[in-house]
Protein backbone atom coordinates (compact mmCIF):
# COMPACT_ATOMS: atom_id res chain seq x y z
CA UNK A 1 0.00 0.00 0.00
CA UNK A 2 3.18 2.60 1.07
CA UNK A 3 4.85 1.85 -1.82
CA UNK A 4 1.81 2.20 -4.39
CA UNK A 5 1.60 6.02 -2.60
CA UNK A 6 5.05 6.31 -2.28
CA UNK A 7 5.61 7.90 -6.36
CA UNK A 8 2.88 10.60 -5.27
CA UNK A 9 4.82 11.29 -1.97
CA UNK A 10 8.34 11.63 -3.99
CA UNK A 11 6.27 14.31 -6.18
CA UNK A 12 4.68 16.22 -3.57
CA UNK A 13 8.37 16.35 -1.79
CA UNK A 14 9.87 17.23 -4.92
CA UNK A 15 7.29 20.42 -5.60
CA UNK A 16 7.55 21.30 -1.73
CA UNK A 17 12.02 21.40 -2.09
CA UNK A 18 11.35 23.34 -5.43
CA UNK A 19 9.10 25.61 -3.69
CA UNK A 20 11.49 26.08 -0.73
CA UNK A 21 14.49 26.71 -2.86
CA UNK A 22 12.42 29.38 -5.14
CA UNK A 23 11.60 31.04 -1.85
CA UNK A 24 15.24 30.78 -0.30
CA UNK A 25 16.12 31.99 -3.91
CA UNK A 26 14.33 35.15 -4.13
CA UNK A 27 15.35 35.77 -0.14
CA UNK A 28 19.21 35.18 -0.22
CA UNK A 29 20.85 38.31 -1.27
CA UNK A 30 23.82 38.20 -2.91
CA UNK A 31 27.49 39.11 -0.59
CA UNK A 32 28.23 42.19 -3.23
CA UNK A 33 24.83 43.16 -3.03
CA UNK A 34 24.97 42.99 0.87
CA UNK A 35 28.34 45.17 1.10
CA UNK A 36 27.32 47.61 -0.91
CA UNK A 37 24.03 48.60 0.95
CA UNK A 38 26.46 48.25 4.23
CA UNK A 39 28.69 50.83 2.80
CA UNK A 40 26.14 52.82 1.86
CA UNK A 41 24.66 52.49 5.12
CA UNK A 42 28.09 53.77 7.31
CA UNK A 43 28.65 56.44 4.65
CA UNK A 44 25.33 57.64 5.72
CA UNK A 45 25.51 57.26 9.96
CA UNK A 46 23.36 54.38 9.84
CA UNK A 47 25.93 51.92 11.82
CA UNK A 48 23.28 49.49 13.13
CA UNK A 49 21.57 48.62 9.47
CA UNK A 50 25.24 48.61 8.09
CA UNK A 51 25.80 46.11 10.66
CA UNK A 52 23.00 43.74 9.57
CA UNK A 53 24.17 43.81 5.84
CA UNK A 54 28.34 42.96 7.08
CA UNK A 55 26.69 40.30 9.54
CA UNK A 56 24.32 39.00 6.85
CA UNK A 57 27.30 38.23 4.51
CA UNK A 58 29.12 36.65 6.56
CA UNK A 59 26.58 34.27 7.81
CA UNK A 60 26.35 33.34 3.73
CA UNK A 61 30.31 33.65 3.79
CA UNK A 62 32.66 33.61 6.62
CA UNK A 63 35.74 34.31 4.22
CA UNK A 64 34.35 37.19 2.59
CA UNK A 65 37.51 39.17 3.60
CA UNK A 66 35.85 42.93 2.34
CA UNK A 67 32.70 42.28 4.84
CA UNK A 68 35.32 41.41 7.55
CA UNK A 69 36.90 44.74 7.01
CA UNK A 70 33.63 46.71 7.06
CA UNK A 71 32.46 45.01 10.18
CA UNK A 72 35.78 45.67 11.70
CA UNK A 73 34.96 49.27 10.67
CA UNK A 74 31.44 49.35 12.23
CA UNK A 75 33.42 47.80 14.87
CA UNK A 76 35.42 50.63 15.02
CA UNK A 77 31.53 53.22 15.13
CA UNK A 78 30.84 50.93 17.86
CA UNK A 79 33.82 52.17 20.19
CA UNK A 80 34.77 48.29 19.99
CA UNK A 81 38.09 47.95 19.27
CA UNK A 82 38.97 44.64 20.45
CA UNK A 83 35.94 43.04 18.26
CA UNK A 84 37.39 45.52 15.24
CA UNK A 85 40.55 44.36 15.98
CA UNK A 86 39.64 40.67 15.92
CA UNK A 87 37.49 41.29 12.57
CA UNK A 88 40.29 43.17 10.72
CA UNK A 89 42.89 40.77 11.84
CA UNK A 90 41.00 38.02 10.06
CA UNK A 91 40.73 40.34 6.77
CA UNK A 92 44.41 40.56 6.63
CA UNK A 93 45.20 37.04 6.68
CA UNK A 94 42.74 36.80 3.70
CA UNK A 95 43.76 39.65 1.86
CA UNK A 96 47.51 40.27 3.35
CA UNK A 97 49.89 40.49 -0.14
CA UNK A 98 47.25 42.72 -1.89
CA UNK A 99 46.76 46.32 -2.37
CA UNK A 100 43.92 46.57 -0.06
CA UNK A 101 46.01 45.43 2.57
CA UNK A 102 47.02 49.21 3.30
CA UNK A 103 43.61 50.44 4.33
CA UNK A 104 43.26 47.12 6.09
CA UNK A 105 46.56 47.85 8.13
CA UNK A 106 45.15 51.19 8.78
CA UNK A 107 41.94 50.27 10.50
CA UNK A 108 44.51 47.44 12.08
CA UNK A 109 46.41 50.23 13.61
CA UNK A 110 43.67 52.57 15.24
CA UNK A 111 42.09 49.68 16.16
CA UNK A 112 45.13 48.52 18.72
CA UNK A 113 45.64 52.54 19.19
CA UNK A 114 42.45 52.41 20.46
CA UNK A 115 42.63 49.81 23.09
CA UNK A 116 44.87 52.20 25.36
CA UNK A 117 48.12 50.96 26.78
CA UNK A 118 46.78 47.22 26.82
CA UNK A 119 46.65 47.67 22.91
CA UNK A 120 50.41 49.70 22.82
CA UNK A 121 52.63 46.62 22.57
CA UNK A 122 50.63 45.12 19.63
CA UNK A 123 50.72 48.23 18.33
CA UNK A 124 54.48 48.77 18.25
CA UNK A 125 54.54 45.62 16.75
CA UNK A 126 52.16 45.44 14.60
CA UNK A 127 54.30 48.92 13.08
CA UNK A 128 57.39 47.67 13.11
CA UNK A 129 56.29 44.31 11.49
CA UNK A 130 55.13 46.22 8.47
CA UNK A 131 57.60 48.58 7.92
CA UNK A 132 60.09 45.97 7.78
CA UNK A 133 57.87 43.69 6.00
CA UNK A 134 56.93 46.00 3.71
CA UNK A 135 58.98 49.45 4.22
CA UNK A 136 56.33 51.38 1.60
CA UNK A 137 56.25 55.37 1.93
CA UNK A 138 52.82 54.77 3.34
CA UNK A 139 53.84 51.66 5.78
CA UNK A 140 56.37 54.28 7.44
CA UNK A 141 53.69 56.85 7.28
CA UNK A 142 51.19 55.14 9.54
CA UNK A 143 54.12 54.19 11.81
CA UNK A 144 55.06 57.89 12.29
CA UNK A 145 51.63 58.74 13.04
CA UNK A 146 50.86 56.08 15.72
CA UNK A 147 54.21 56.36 17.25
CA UNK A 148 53.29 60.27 17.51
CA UNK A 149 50.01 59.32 18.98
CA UNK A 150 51.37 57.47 21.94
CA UNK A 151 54.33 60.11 22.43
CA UNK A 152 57.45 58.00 20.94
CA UNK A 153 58.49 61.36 18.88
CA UNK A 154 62.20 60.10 17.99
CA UNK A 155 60.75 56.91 16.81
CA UNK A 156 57.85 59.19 14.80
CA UNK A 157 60.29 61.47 12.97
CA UNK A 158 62.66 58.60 11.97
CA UNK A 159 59.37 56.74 10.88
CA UNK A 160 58.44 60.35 8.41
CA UNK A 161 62.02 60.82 7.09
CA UNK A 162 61.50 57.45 5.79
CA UNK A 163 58.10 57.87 4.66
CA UNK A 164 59.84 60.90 2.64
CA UNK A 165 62.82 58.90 1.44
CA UNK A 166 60.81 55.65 -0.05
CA UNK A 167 57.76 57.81 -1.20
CA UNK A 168 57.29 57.66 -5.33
CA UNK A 169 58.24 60.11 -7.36
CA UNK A 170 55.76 63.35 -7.56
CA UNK A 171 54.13 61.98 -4.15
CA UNK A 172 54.24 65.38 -1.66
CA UNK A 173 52.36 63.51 0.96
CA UNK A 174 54.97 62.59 3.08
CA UNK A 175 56.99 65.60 3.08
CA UNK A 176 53.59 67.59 4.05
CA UNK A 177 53.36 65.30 7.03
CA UNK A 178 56.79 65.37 7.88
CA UNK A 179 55.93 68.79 8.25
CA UNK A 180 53.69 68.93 10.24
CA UNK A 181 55.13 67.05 12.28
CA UNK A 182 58.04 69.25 12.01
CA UNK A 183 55.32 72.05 13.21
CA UNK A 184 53.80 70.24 16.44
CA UNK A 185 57.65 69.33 18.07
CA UNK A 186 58.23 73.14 17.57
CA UNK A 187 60.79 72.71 14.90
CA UNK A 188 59.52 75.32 12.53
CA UNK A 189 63.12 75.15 10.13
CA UNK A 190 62.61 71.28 9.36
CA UNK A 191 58.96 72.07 8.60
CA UNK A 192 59.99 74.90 6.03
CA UNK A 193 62.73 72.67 4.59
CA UNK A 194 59.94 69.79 4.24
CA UNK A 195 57.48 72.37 2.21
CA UNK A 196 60.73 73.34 0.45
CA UNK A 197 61.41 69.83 -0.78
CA UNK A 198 57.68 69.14 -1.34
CA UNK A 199 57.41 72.17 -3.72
CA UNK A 200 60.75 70.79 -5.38
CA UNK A 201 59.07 67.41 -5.75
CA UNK A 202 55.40 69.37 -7.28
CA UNK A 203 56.09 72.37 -8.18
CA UNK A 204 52.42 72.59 -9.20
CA UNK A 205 51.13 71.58 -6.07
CA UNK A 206 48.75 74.21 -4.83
CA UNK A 207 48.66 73.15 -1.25
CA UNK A 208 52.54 73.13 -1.42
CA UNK A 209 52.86 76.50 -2.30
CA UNK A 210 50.01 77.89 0.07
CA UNK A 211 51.63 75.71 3.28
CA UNK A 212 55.04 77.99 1.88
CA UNK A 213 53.00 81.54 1.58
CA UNK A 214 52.01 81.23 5.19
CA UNK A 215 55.52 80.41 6.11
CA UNK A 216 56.23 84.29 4.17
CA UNK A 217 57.83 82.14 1.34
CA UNK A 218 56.76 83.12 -2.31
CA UNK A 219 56.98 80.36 -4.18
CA UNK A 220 59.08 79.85 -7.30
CA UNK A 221 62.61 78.44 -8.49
CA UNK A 222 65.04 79.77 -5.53
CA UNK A 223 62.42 78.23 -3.00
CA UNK A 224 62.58 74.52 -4.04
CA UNK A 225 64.71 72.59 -2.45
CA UNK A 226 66.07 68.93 -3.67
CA UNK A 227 64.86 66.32 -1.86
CA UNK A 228 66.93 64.59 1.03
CA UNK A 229 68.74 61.40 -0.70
CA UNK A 230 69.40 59.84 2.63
CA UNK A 231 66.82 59.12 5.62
CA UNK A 232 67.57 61.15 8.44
CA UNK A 233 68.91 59.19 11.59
């Protein structure tokens, strides 16, 4: 008798799975989808909806290494910085040896910064790891900043002279930062010899030559100033 119903029973199951995997279908939005309303979301304030997009994807795909970031960012909204740091730790396994490992290593960074002195040892690590790793313009540029952060000030304008010394031709972004940092330890003649240098490297850099005008500088050909060949000590 079962087995005489049993065809009809396969059938019905097999309309009821179709029906359920339409429906789950339609409802399951895809990861890209997901991120993009997330970043929308934190571009906007709305932290707790971008939250439920990072979160969703996730769930659907625990190695999605871009929704591990944002979350780490949220994270970061949330004045969590041990979850962020946990998050964004993950993302740079995933996504270590590519270019969007930078902006990864940045949220890494404020993340431990954030943590307070129980977060300052990773931190100097974390810093030192890269720029030795890596030793890009912009690895030596986050060290100076987090090294000025928690007061280390010899270690921050060794960390800037390098940033200057490895940065790519045309790039001013260093030598603006070095500075400014040149400004805030009171050393006013290393921050004009920076702009200097900077206005060597672009002489068509606007924000150069305004940084020199407020210095009194006009700029022009007797103000630039070759760039250092050597990092300073």
């Amino acid at each position: 008798m079962f087995s005489k119903q049993l065809p009809g029973l396969r059938t019905a199951l097999g309309i009821a799975l179709s029906v359920w995997l339409v429906t789950a279908a339609v409802g399951c939005e895809p990861n890209p989808t997901l991120r993009k309303q997330g970043m929308s979301a934190l571009r906007r304030g709305s932290v707790r909806w971008a939250e439920n997009r990072f979160e969703k994807a996730l769930r659907q795909d625990p190695t999605d290494w871009k929704s591990l970031y944002y979350l780490g960012l949220v994270r970061l909204e949330q004045q969590l910085p041990l979850q962020a740091e946990l998050l964004l730790g993950q993302s740079l396994i995933l996504r270590e040896d590519h270019s969007e490992s930078a902006d990864i290593l940045d949220a890494l960074a404020e993340s431990l910064y954030r943590q307070g002195p129980g977060g300052t040892t990773k931190l100097h690590a974390l810093l030192a790891r890269t720029t030795k790793n890596k030793g890009g313009s912009r690895d030596f540029l986050r060290q100076g900043a987090y090294l000025t952060k928690i007061g280390d000030m010899d270690g921050a304008k060794m960390a800037y002279h390098k940033a200057a010394y490895f940065a790519p031709p045309g790039d001013t972004a260093p030598l603006v930062a070095l500075a400014d940092f040149s400004n805030l330890i009171g050393d006013h003649d290393a921050a004009v010899d920076a702009l200097r240098q900077a206005y060597s490297v672009d002489p068509d850099n606007q924000h150069v030559a305004e940084r020199l005008r407020e210095h009194g500088l006009v700029p022009g050909p007797t103000v630039a100033l070759p760039a250092n060949t050597e990092p300073r000590p």
